[in-house]
Structures are given as structure tokens and as C-alpha cells.
Protein backbone atom coordinates (compact mmCIF):
# COMPACT_ATOMS: atom_id res chain seq x y z
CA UNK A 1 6.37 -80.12 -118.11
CA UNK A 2 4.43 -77.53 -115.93
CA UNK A 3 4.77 -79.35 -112.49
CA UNK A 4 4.51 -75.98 -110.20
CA UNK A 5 1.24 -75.05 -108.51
CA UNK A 6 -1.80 -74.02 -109.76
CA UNK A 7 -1.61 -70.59 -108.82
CA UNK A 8 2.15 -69.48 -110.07
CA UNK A 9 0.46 -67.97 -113.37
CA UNK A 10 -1.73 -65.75 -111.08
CA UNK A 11 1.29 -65.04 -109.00
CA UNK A 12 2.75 -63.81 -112.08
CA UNK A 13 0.43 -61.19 -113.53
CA UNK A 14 -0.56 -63.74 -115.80
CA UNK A 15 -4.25 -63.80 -115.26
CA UNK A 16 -6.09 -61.29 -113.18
CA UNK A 17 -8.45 -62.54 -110.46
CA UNK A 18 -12.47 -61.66 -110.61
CA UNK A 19 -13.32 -58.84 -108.29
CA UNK A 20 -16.68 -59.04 -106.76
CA UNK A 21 -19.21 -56.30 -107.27
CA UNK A 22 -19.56 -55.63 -103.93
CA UNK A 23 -16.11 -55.49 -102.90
CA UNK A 24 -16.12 -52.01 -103.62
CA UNK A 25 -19.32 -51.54 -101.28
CA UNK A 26 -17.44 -53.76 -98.52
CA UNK A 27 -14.10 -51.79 -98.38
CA UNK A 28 -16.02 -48.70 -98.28
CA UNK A 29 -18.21 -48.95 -95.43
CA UNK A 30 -15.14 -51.11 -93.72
CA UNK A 31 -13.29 -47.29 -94.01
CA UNK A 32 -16.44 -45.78 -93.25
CA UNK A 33 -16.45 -48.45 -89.60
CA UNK A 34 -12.90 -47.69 -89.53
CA UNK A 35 -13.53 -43.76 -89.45
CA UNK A 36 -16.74 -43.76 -87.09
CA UNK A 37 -14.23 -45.77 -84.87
CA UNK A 38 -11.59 -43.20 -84.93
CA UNK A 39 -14.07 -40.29 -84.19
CA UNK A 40 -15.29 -41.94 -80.99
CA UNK A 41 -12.38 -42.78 -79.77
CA UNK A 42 -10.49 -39.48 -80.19
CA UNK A 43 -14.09 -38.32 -78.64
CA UNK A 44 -13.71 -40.59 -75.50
CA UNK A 45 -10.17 -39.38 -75.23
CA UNK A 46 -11.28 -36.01 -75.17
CA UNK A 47 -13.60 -36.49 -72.56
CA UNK A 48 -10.93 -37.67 -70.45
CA UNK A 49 -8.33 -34.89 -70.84
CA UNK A 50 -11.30 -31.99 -69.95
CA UNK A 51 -11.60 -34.06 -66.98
CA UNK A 52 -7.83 -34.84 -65.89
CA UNK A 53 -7.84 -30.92 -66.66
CA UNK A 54 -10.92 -29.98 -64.32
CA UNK A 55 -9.40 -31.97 -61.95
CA UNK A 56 -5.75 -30.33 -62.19
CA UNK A 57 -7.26 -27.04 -62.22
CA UNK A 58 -9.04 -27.78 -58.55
CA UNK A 59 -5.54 -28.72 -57.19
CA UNK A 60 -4.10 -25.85 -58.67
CA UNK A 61 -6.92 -23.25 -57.29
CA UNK A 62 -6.65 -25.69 -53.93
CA UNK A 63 -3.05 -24.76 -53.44
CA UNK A 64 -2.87 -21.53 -55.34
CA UNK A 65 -0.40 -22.51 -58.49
CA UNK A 66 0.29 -20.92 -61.44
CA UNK A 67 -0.70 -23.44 -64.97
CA UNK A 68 2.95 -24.38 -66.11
CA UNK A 69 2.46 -23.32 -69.77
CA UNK A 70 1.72 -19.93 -68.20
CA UNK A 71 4.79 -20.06 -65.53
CA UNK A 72 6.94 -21.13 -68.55
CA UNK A 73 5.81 -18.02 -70.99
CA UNK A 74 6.55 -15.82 -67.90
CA UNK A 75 10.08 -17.19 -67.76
CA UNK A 76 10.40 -17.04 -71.54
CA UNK A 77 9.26 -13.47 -71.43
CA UNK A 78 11.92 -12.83 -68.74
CA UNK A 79 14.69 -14.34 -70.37
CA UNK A 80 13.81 -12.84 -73.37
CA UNK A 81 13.41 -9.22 -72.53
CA UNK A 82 16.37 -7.75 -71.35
CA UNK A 83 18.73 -9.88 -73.83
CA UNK A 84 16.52 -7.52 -76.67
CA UNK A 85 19.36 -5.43 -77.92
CA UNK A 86 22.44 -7.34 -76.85
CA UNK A 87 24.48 -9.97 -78.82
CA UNK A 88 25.62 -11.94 -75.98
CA UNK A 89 23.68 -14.09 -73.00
CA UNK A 90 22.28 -12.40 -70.53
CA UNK A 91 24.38 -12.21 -67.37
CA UNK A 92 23.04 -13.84 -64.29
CA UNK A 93 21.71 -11.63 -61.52
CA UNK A 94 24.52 -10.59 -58.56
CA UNK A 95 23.42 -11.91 -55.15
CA UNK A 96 22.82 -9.55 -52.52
CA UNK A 97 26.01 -9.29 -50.78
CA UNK A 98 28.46 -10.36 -53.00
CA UNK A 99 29.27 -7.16 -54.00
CA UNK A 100 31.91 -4.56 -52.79
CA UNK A 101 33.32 -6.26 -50.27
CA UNK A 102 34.42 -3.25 -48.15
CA UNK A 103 30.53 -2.01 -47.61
CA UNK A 104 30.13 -5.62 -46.27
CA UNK A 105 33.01 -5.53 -44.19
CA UNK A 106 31.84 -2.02 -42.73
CA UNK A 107 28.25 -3.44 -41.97
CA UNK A 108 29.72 -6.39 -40.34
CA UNK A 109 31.93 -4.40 -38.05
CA UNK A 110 28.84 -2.03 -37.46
CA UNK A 111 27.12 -4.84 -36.36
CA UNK A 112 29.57 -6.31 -34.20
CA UNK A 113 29.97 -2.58 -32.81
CA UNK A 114 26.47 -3.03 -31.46
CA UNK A 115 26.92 -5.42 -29.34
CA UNK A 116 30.25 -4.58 -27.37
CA UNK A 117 30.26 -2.83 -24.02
CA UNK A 118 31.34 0.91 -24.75
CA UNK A 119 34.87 1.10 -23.44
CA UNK A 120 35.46 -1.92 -25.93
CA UNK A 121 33.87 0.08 -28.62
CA UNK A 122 36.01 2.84 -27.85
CA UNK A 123 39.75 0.81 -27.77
CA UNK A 124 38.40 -0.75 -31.03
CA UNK A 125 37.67 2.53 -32.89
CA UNK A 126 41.31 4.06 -32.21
């Protein structure tokens, strides 16, 4: 007949188990542990990161750097700013020098001019 174990007519639904009175009490202050727990440890944590922070902030007025949140927004700012009121990227910045090539040239052979005795100066200006 029924051969299974004792419990397969709890397993299914068939009767419900007792629940203690002060279960309810239990699980409650068990979340309120739980909670307290939590607080103090997100406290502790705390603690630590205004210290690590202290700490970074010596090195940085030690050395004389810039926070990096603050050197990022700068360089957010920058990007940002004079790509306002166009609709493509901004273009890079030219490096001085790599311009017109014939001022460069010019300057160079200025330069060189300098340093030549003057009757080379003179055969190389004809």
C-alpha cells in the first residue's frame, strides 16, 4: 500500500506544518542582526576610504597633482567645447612646425646663414 516515507504527504501540500509563535519574533530580530550588521560594516568601510583619501590627498599636495576626477572634467570640458556647433570630431591640434613648409625651409637656411663665414654667405645668396 503506502510504502513511501513519512513525510511525502507534507512534501506534497498535503498537510501544513505548525509554525511556532515565536518564529515570527526570531526571523525578525535575525533581519534586525542582519541589518545592524550591514550598517557597521558599510560604517567601517567608510572609515577606511576617508582615510585611503586623506592619505591620497597628502601625496597629491606632496607632489603638487591635480585629483583625477577633476583632471578628467578638465579634459571633458576641453573636448567638449570647441566641437559645440560642429557635426563632425574635432580635428587634432597642428604641431608647431609642420606647417608651410617653405617658412621652415627659410628659417632653416636663416639659421644655417648664421653660422657661415661671410664670403660663404655671400656665394650662397647669389
Amino acid at each position: 500500500m503506502n510504502r513511501g516515507p513519512p513525510d511525502v504527504g507534507k512534501m506534497l501540500g498535503g498537510e501544513e506544518k505548525e509554525e511556532d509563535p515565536d518564529a515570527a519574533k526570531k526571523e525578525e530580530e535575525r533581519q534586525e542582526a542582519l541589518r545592524q550588521q550591514e550598517e557597521e560594516r558599510k560604517a567601517k568601510y567608510a572609515k577606511m576610504e576617508a582615510e585611503r583619501e586623506s592619505m591620497r590627498q597628502g601625496i597629491r599636495d606632496k607632489y603638487g597633482l591635480k585629483k583625477r576626477e577633476v583632471v578628467e572634467a578638465e579634459a571633458a570640458a576641453a573636448a567638449e567645447e570647441p566641437a559645440a556647433g560642429s557635426l563632425t570630431r574635432p580635428k587634432k591640434a597642428v604641431p608647431a612646425g609642420c606647417g608651410d613648409e617653405e617658412e621652415e625651409e627659410e628659417s632653416i637656411m636663416d639659421t644655417v646663414m648664421k653660422y657661415l663665414p661671410g664670403p660663404l654667405q655671400d656665394m650662397l645668396k647669389k
